[in-house]
Structures are given as C-alpha cells and as structure tokens.
Protein backbone atom coordinates (compact mmCIF):
# COMPACT_ATOMS: atom_id res chain seq x y z
CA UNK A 1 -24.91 15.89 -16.16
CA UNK A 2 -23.93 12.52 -16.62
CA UNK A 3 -22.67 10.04 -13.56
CA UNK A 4 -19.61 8.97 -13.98
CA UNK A 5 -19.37 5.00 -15.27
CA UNK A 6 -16.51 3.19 -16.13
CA UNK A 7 -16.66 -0.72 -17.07
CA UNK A 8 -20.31 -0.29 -16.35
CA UNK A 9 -20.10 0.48 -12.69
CA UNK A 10 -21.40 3.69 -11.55
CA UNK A 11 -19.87 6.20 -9.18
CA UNK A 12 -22.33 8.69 -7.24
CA UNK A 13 -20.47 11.98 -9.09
CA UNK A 14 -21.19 13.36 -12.27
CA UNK A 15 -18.41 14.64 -14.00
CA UNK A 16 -18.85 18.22 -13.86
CA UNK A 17 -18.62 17.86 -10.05
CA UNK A 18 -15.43 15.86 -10.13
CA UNK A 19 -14.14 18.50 -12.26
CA UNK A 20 -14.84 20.87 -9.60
CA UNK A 21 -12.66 18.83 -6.69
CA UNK A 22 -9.92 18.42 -9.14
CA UNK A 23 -9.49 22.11 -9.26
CA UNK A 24 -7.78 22.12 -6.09
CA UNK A 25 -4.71 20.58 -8.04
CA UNK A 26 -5.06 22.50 -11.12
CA UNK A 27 -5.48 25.55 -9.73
CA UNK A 28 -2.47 25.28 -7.91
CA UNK A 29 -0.44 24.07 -10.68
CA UNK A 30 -2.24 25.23 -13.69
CA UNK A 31 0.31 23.52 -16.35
CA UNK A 32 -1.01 20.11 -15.44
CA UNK A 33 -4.02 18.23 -17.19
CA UNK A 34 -6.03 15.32 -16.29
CA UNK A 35 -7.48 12.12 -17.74
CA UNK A 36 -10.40 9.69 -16.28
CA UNK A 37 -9.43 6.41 -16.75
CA UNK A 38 -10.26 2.69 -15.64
CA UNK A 39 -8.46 1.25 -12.96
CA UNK A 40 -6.79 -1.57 -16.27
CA UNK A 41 -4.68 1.86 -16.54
CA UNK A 42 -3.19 2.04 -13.12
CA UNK A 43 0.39 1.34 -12.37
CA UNK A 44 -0.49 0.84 -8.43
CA UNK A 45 -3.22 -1.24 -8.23
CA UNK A 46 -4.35 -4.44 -9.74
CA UNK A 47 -7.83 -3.67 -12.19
CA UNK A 48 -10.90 -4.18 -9.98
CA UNK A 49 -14.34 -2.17 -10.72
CA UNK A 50 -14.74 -0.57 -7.42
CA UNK A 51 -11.84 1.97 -8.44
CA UNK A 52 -10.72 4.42 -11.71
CA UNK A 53 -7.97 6.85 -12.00
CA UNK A 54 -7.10 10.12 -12.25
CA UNK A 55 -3.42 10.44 -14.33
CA UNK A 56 -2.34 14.05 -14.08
CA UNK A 57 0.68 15.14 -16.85
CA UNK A 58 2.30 18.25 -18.34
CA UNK A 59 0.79 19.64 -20.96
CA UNK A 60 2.82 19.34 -23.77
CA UNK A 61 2.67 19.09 -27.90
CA UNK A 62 4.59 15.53 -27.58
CA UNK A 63 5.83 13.08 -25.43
CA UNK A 64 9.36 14.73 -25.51
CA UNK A 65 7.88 17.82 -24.33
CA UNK A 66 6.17 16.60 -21.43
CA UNK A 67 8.68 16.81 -17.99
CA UNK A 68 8.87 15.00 -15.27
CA UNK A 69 6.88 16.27 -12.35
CA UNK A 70 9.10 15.99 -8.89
CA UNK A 71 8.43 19.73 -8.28
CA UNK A 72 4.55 18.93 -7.32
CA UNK A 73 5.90 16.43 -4.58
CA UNK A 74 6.13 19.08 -1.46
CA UNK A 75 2.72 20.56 -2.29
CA UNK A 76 0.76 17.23 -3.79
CA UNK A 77 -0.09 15.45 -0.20
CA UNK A 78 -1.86 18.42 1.15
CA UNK A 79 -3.94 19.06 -2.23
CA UNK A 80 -4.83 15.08 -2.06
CA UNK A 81 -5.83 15.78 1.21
CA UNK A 82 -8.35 18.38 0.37
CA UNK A 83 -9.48 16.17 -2.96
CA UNK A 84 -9.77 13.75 -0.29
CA UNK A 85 -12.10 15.36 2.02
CA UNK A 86 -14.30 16.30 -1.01
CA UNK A 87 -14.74 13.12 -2.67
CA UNK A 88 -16.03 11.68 0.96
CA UNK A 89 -19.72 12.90 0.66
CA UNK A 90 -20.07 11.37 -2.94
CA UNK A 91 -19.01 7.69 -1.37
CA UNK A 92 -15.38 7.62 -2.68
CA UNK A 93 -11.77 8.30 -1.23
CA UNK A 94 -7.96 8.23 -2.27
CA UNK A 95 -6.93 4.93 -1.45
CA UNK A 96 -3.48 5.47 -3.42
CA UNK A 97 -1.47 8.11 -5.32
CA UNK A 98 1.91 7.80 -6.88
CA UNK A 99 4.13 8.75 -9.53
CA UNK A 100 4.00 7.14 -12.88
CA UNK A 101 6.44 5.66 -15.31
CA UNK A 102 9.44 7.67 -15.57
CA UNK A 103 7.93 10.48 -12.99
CA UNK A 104 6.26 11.90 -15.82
CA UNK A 105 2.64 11.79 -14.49
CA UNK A 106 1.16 11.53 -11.58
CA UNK A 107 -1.50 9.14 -10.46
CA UNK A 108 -4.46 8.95 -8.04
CA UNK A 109 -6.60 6.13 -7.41
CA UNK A 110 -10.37 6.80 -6.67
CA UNK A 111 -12.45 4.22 -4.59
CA UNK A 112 -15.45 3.58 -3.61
CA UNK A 113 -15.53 3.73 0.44
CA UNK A 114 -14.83 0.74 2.38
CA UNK A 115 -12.95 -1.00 -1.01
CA UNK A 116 -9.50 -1.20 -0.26
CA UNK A 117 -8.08 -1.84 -3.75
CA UNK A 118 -4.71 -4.63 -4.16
CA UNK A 119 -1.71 -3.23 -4.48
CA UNK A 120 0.39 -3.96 -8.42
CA UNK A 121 2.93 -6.55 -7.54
CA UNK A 122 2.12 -7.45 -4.04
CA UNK A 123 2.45 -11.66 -4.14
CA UNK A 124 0.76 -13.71 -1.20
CA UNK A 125 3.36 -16.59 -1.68
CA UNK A 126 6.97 -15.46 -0.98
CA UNK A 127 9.17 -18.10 -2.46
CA UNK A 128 12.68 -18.42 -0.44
CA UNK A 129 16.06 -17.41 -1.79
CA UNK A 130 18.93 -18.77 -1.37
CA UNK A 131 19.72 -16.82 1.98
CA UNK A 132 16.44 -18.44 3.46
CA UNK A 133 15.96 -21.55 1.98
CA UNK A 134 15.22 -24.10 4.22
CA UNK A 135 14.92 -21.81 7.12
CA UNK A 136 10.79 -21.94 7.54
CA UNK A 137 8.93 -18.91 8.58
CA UNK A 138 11.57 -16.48 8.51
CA UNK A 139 10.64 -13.17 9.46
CA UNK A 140 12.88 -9.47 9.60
CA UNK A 141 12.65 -8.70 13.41
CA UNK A 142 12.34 -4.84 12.02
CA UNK A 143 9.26 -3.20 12.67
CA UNK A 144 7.43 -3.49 9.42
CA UNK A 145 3.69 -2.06 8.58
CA UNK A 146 3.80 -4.79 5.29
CA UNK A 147 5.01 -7.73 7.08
CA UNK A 148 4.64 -10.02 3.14
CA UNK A 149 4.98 -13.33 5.36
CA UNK A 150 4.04 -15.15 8.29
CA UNK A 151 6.37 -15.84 10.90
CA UNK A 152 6.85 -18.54 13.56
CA UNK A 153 7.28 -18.86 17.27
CA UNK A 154 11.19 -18.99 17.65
CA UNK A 155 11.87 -17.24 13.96
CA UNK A 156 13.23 -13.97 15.34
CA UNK A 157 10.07 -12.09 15.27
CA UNK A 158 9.31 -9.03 17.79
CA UNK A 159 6.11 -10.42 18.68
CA UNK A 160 7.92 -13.41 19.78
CA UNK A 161 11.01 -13.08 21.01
CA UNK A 162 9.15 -10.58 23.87
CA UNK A 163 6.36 -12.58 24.58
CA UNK A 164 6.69 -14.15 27.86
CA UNK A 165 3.55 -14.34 28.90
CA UNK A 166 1.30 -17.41 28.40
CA UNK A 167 4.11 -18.93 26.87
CA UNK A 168 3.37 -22.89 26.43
CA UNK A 169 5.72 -25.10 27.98
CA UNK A 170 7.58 -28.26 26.10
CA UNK A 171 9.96 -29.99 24.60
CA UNK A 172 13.11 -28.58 23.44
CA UNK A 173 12.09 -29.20 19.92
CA UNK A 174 8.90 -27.24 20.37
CA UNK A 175 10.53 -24.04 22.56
CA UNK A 176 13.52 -21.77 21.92
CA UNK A 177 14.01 -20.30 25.32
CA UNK A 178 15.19 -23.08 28.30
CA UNK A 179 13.21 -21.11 30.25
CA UNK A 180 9.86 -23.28 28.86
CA UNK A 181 11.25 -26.63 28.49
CA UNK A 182 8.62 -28.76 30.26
CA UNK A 183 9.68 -31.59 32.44
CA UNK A 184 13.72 -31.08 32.04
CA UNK A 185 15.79 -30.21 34.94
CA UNK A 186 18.12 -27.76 34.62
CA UNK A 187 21.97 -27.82 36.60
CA UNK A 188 23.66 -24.72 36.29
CA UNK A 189 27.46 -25.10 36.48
CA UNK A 190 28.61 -22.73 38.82
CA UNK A 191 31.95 -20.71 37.82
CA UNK A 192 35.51 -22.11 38.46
C-alpha cells in the first residue's frame, strides 16, 4: 500500500485507507464517485502543497448525464464531520468543502493539520469604489467573521464606536466624540 503523494509531498495515509473514510459518503449515497486530485484543481483554495482534493460527481456516461447534486446538501455536513474525525489520527483535516462549478460536484479540501489553506479570490488590498473613495478606512459596522479591511478609530466600526475606555484624549482632528477633546472647554447652551 502506497502513501498517498501528490506534487511530491507525502501525506501519512495510504490510499486504501482513505478509501475506507470516504465510504462514509459513498455508502450513504452510493451513485456518487470520487477523484484524488492536487490542490491546482480546487475551486476554493489557492494551490499550495500542504493540501489535495477530493471532487465527488454523479456517475454518469457523459457530462450531460451527470446532475447537479443539491440533494446531498442536508446530509453532506454530518458525513464531513465523520470523514473529519477520521482523517485526524493520520495528521490531516477538512479545512473546506463546497460545491463546484455549476453544482455538479462536490468538493473537499484535505490538509495537513495546523495548515490553514488561502481561500480562491480572497484579495489583501481592497481598492475603493466609488461609494468609498476618499473615505479612508471604511469599515461595515455589521458584525462580520471576514472583516477584508482594516478600519480606523472614528470609521463607524463596533469596536470603536463602544470603546470608551482608555480612550486618548486630543484634538478635534484626532477624536470623533467631544467627549475626548483635550484642552477645549465646552459651553452648553441651555434651552430657550
């Protein structure tokens, strides 16, 4: 039994016992097939060595026969789960798992533990449009888990439109609450 190596890195599982793991999914939906394939071939992550897929399709005669596969959606997270738990003792996990092109395969991305792979399309520099431009650090004040750029202190971010605390004091070009302007007297005009 042969380890499994793609662009000449090698995984700690042989074939044979990947094969095994994978029957979770195939046993639950026995129409489905599987390829092995380098992470060049993924649609969710950018190539790196540390990673390969797993592409799951119909089986069909041709491409026309092959159908899209929304029906493995409510059962698919629980099977990945299991796959999950199994890969663990050979040094790998599912870092990602998605549908392909056109819904008509499904994808799962293999890694070796502690390699979090980049994400397709993900850019570090977000240029501005025309609704931001010239507006700095702009930030959504939604709650966000992939917050894509940085914000700063006064740009209608959560973080800092409730931070009171340890707030620095200063000038009124450096603050955006009166409550911190350092060294300015405030008169409140009292109601007619």
């Amino acid at each position: 039994m042969s380890q499994i190596t793609i662009n000449k890195v090698g995984f700690e599982i042989t074939y044979s016992e990947l094969y095994d793991i994978l029957n979770y999914i195939t046993y639950e939906f026995p129409e489905l097939i599987f390829d092995i394939e380098s992470s060049n071939q993924s649609s969710l992550i950018t190539p790196n060595n540390n990673s390969f897929i797993i592409t799951f399709q119909q089986e069909g005669e041709s491409s026309l026969d092959i159908g899209t596969l929304y029906y493995i959606e409510p059962k698919i997270w629980g099977l990945i789960g299991d796959v999950n738990s199994q890969l663990r003792p050979y040094g790998l996990y599912v870092s990602d798992s998605d549908f392909g092109q056109a819904d008509v395969y499904y994808e799962l991305v293999i890694s070796k533990i502690g390699h979090k792979p980049k994400p397709r399309g993900v850019k570090e520099d977000v240029s501005a449009n025309a609704s931001t431009a010239g507006m700095g650090g702009v930030s959504n004040a939604g709650v966000s888990s992939t917050s894509v750029s940085a914000s700063t202190p006064g740009s209608g971010d959560v973080t800092n439109t409730l931070k009171t605390k340890g707030q620095k004091m200063g000038s009124p070009s450096q603050v955006s609450d009166l409550r911190f302007l350092k060294g300015v007297k405030i008169k409140r005009v009292k109601d007619i």
